[in-house]
N, C-alpha and C. Protein backbone atom coordinates (compact mmCIF):
# COMPACT_ATOMS: atom_id res chain seq x y z
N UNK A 1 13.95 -9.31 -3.94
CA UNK A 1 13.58 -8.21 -3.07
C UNK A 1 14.79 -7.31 -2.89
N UNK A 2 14.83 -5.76 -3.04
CA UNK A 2 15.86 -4.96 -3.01
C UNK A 2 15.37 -4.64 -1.48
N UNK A 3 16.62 -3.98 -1.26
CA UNK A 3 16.53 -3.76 0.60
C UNK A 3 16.21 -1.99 0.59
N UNK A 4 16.23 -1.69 -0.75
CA UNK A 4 16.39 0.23 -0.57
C UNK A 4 14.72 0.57 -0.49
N UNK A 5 14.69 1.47 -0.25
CA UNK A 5 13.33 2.06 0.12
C UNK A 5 13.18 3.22 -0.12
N UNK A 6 11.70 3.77 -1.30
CA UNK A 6 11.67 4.55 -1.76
C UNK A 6 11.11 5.62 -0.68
N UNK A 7 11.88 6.58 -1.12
CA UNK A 7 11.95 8.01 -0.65
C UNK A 7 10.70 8.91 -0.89
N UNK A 8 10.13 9.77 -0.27
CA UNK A 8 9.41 11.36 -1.16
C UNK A 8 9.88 12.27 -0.42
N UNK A 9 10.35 13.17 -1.43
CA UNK A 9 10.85 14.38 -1.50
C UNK A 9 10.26 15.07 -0.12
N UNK A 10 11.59 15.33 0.85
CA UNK A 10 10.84 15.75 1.70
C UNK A 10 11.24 14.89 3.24
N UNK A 11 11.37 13.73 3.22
CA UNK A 11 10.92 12.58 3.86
C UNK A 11 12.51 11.81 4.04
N UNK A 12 12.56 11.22 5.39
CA UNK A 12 13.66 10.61 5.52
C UNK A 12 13.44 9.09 5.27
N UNK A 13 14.70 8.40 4.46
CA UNK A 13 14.27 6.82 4.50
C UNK A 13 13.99 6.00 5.42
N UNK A 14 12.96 5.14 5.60
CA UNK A 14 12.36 4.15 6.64
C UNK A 14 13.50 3.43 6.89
N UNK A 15 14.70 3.45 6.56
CA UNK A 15 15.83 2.28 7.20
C UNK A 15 14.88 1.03 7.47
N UNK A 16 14.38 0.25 6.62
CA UNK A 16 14.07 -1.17 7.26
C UNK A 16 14.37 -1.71 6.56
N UNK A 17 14.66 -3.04 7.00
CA UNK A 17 15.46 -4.24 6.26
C UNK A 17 14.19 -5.05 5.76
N UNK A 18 14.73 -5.80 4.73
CA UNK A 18 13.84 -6.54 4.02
C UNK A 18 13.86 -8.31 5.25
N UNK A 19 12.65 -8.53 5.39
CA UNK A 19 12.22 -9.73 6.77
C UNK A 19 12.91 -11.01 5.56
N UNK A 20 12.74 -11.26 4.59
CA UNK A 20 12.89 -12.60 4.34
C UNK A 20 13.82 -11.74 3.02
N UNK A 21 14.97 -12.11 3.32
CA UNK A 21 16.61 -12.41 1.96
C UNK A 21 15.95 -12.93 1.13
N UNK A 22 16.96 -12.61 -0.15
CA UNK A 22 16.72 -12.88 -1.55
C UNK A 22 16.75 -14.62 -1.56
N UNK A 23 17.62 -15.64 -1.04
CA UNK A 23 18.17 -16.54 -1.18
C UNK A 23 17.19 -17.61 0.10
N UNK A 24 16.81 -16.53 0.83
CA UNK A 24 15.82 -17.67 2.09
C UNK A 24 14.78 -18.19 1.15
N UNK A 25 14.14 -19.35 1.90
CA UNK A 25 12.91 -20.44 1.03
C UNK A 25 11.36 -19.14 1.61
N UNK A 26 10.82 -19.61 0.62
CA UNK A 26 9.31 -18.52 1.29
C UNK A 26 8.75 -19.14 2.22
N UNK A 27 8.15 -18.47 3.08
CA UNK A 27 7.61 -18.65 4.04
C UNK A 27 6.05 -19.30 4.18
N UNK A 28 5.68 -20.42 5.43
CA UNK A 28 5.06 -21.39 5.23
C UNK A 28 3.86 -20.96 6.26
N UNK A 29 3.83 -19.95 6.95
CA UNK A 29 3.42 -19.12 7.96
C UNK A 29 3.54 -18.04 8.38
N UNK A 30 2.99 -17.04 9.06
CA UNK A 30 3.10 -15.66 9.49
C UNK A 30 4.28 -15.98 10.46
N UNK A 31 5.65 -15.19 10.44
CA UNK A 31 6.60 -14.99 11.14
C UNK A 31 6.13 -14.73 12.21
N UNK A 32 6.60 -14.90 13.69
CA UNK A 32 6.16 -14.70 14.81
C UNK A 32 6.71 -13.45 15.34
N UNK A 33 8.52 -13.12 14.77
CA UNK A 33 9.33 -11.93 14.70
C UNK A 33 9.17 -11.20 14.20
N UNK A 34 8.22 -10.65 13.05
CA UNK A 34 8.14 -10.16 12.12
C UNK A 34 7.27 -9.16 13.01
N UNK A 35 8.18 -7.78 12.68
CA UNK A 35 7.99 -6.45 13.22
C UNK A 35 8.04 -5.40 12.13
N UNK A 36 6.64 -4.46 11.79
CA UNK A 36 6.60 -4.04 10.97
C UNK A 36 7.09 -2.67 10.92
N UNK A 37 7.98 -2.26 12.13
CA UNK A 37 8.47 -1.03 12.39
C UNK A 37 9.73 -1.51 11.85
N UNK A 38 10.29 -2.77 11.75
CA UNK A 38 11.77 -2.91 11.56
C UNK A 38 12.20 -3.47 10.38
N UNK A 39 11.02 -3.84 9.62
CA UNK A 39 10.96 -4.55 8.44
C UNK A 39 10.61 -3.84 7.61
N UNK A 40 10.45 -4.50 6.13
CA UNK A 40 9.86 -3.34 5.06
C UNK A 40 8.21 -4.79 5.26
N UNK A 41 6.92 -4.27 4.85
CA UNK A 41 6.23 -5.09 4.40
C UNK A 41 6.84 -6.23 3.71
N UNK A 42 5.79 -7.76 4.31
CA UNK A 42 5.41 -8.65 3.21
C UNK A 42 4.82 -8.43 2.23
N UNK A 43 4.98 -9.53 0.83
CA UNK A 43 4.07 -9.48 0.15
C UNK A 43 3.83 -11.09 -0.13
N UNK A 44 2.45 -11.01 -1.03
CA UNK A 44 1.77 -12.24 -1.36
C UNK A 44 3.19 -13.59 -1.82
N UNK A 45 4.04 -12.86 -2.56
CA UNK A 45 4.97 -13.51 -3.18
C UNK A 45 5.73 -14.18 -1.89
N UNK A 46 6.54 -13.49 -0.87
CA UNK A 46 6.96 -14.33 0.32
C UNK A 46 6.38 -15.04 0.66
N UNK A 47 5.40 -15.84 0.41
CA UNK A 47 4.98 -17.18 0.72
C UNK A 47 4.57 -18.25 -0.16
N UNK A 48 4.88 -19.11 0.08
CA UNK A 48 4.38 -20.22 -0.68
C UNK A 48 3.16 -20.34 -1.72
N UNK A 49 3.04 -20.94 -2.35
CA UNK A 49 2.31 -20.40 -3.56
C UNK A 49 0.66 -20.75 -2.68
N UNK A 50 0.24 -21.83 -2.36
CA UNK A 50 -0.36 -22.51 -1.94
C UNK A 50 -1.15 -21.36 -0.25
N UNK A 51 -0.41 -21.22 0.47
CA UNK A 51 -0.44 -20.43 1.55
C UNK A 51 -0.56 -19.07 1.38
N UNK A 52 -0.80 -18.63 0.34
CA UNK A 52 -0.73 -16.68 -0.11
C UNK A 52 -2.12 -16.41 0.76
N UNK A 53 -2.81 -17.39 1.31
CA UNK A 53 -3.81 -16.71 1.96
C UNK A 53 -3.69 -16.14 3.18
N UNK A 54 -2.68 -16.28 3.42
CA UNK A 54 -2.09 -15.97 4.91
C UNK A 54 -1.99 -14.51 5.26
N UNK A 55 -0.81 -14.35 3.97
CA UNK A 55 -1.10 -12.64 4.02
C UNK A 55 -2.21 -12.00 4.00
N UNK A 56 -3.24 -12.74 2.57
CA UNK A 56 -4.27 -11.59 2.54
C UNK A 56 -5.07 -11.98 4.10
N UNK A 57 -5.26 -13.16 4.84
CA UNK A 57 -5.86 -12.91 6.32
C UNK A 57 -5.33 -12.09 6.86
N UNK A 58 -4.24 -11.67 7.03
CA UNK A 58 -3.13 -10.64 7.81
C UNK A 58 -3.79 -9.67 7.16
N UNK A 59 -3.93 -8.93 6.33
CA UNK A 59 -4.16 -7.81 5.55
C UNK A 59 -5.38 -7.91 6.12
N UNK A 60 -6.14 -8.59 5.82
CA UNK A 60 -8.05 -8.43 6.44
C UNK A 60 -8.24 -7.82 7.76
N UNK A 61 -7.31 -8.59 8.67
CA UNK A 61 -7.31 -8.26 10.28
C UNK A 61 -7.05 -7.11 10.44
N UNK A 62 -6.07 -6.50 9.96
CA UNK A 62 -5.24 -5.18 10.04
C UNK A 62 -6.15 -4.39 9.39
N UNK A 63 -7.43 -4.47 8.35
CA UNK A 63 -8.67 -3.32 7.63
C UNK A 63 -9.38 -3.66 8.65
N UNK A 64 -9.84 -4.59 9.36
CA UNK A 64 -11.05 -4.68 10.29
C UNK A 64 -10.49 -3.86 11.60
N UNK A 65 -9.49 -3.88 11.70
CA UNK A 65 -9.45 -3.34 13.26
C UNK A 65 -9.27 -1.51 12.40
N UNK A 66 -8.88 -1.24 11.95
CA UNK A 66 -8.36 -0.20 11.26
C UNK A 66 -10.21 0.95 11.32
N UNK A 67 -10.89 -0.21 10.54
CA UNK A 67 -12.51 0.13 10.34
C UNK A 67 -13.15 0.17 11.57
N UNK A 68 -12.77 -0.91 12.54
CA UNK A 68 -13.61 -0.69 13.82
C UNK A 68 -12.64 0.70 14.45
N UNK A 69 -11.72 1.13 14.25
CA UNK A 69 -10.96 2.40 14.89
C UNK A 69 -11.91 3.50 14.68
N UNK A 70 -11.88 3.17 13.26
CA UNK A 70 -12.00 4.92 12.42
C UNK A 70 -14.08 4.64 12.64
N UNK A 71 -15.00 3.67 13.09
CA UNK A 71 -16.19 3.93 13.47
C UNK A 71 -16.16 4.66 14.75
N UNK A 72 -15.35 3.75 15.50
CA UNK A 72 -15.31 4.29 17.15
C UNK A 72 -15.15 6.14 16.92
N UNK A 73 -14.19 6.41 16.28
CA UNK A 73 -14.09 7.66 16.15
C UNK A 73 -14.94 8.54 15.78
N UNK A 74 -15.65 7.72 14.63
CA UNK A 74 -16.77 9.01 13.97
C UNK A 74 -17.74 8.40 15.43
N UNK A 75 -18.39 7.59 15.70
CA UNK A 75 -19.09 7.58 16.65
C UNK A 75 -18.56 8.71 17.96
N UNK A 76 -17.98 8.98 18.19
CA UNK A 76 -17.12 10.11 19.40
C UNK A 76 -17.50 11.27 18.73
N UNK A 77 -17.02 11.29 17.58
CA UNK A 77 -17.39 12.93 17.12
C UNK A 77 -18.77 13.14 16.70
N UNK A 78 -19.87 11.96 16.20
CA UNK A 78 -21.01 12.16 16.76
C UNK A 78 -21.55 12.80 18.06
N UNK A 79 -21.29 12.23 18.71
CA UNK A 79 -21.84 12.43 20.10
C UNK A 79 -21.22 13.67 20.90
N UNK A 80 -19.57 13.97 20.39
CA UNK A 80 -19.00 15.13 21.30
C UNK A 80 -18.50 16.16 19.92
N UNK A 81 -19.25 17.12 20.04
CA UNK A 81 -19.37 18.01 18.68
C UNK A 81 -17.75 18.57 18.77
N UNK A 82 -17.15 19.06 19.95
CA UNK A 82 -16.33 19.92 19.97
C UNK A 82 -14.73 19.03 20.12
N UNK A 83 -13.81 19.74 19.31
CA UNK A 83 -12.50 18.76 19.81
C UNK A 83 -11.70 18.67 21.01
N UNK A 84 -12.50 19.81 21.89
CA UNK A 84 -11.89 19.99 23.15
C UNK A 84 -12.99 18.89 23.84
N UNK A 85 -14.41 18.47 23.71
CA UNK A 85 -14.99 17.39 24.69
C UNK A 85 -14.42 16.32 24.18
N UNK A 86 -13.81 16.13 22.88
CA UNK A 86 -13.57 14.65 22.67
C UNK A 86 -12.19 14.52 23.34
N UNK A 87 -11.42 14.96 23.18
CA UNK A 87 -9.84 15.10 23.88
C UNK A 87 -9.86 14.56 25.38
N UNK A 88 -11.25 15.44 26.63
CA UNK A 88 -11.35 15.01 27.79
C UNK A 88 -12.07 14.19 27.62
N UNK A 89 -12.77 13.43 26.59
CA UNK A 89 -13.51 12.26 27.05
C UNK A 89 -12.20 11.23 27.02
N UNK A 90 -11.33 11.18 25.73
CA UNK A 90 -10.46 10.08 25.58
C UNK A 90 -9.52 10.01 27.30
N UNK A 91 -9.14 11.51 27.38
CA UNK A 91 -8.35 11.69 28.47
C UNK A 91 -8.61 10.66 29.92
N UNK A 92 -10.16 10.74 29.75
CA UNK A 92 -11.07 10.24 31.20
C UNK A 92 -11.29 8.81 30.79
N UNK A 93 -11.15 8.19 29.64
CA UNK A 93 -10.91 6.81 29.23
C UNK A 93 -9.69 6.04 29.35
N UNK A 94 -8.64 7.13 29.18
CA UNK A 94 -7.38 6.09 29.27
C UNK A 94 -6.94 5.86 30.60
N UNK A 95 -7.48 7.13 31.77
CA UNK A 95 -6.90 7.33 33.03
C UNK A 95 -8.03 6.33 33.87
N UNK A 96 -9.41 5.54 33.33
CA UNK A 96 -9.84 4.69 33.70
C UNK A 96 -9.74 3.35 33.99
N UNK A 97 -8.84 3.23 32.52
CA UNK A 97 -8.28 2.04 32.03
C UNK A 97 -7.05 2.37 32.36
N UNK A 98 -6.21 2.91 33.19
CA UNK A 98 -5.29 2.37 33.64
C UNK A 98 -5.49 2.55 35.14
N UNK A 99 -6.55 2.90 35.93
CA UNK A 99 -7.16 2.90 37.19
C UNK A 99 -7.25 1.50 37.42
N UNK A 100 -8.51 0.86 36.35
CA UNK A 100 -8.77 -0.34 36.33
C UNK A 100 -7.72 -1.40 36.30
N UNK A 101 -6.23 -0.84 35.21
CA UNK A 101 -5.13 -1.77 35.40
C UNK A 101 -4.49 -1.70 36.78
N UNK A 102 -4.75 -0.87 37.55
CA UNK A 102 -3.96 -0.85 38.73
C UNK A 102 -4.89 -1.17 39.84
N UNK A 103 -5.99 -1.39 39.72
CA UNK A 103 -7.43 -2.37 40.62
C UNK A 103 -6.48 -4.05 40.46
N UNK A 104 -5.90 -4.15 38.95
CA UNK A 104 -6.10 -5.70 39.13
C UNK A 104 -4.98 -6.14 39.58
N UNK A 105 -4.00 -5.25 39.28
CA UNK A 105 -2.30 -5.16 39.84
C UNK A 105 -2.72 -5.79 41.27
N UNK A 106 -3.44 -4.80 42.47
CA UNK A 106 -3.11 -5.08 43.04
C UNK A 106 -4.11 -5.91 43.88
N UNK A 107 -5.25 -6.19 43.60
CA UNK A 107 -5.88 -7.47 43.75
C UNK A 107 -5.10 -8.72 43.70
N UNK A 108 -4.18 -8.61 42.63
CA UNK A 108 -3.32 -10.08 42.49
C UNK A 108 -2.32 -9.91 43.41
């Protein structure tokens, strides 16, 4: 694994370090540290030959939530034609959900 990271024209390098060194043993499980803002991606190969299913579960989870995002969305722009009703609907969703976080704050 090289630690450099390709560039496009245009674009500053991601500075991330490679999660598992040339010389470390592959990995037997999903890292618990493993931060994908600070890392470059895994691949199938960082793990054990036997365990490569790990990643592709990781990879599955990360298209399913990705797919349930991008429905939620077209479902919104179904229903709110204009980008100014969808903007105050999200607006009136997040300021609910953090109403609701501050109901339980202080219940406890």
């Amino acid at each position: 694994m090289s630690t450099e990271t390709k560039t496009r024209k245009g674009r500053k390098p991601a500075n991330k370090t490679a999660y598992r060194q040339e010389n470390a043993p592959l990995l037997k499980e999903w890292p618990t540290d493993y931060d994908s803002a600070k890392h470059t991606p895994l691949t199938e190969d960082d793990f054990v030959g036997e365990l490569q299913y790990l990643y592709w579960d990781n990879r599955a989870a990360e298209y399913r939530r990705r797919m349930e995002e991008a429905i939620r969305k077209a479902d919104l722009c179904r229903k709110y034609g204009s980008k100014e009703q969808r903007d105050k609907v999200e607006q009136v969703a997040r300021l609910t959900a953090k109403l609701e976080e501050l109901r339980k704050s202080l219940e406890g």
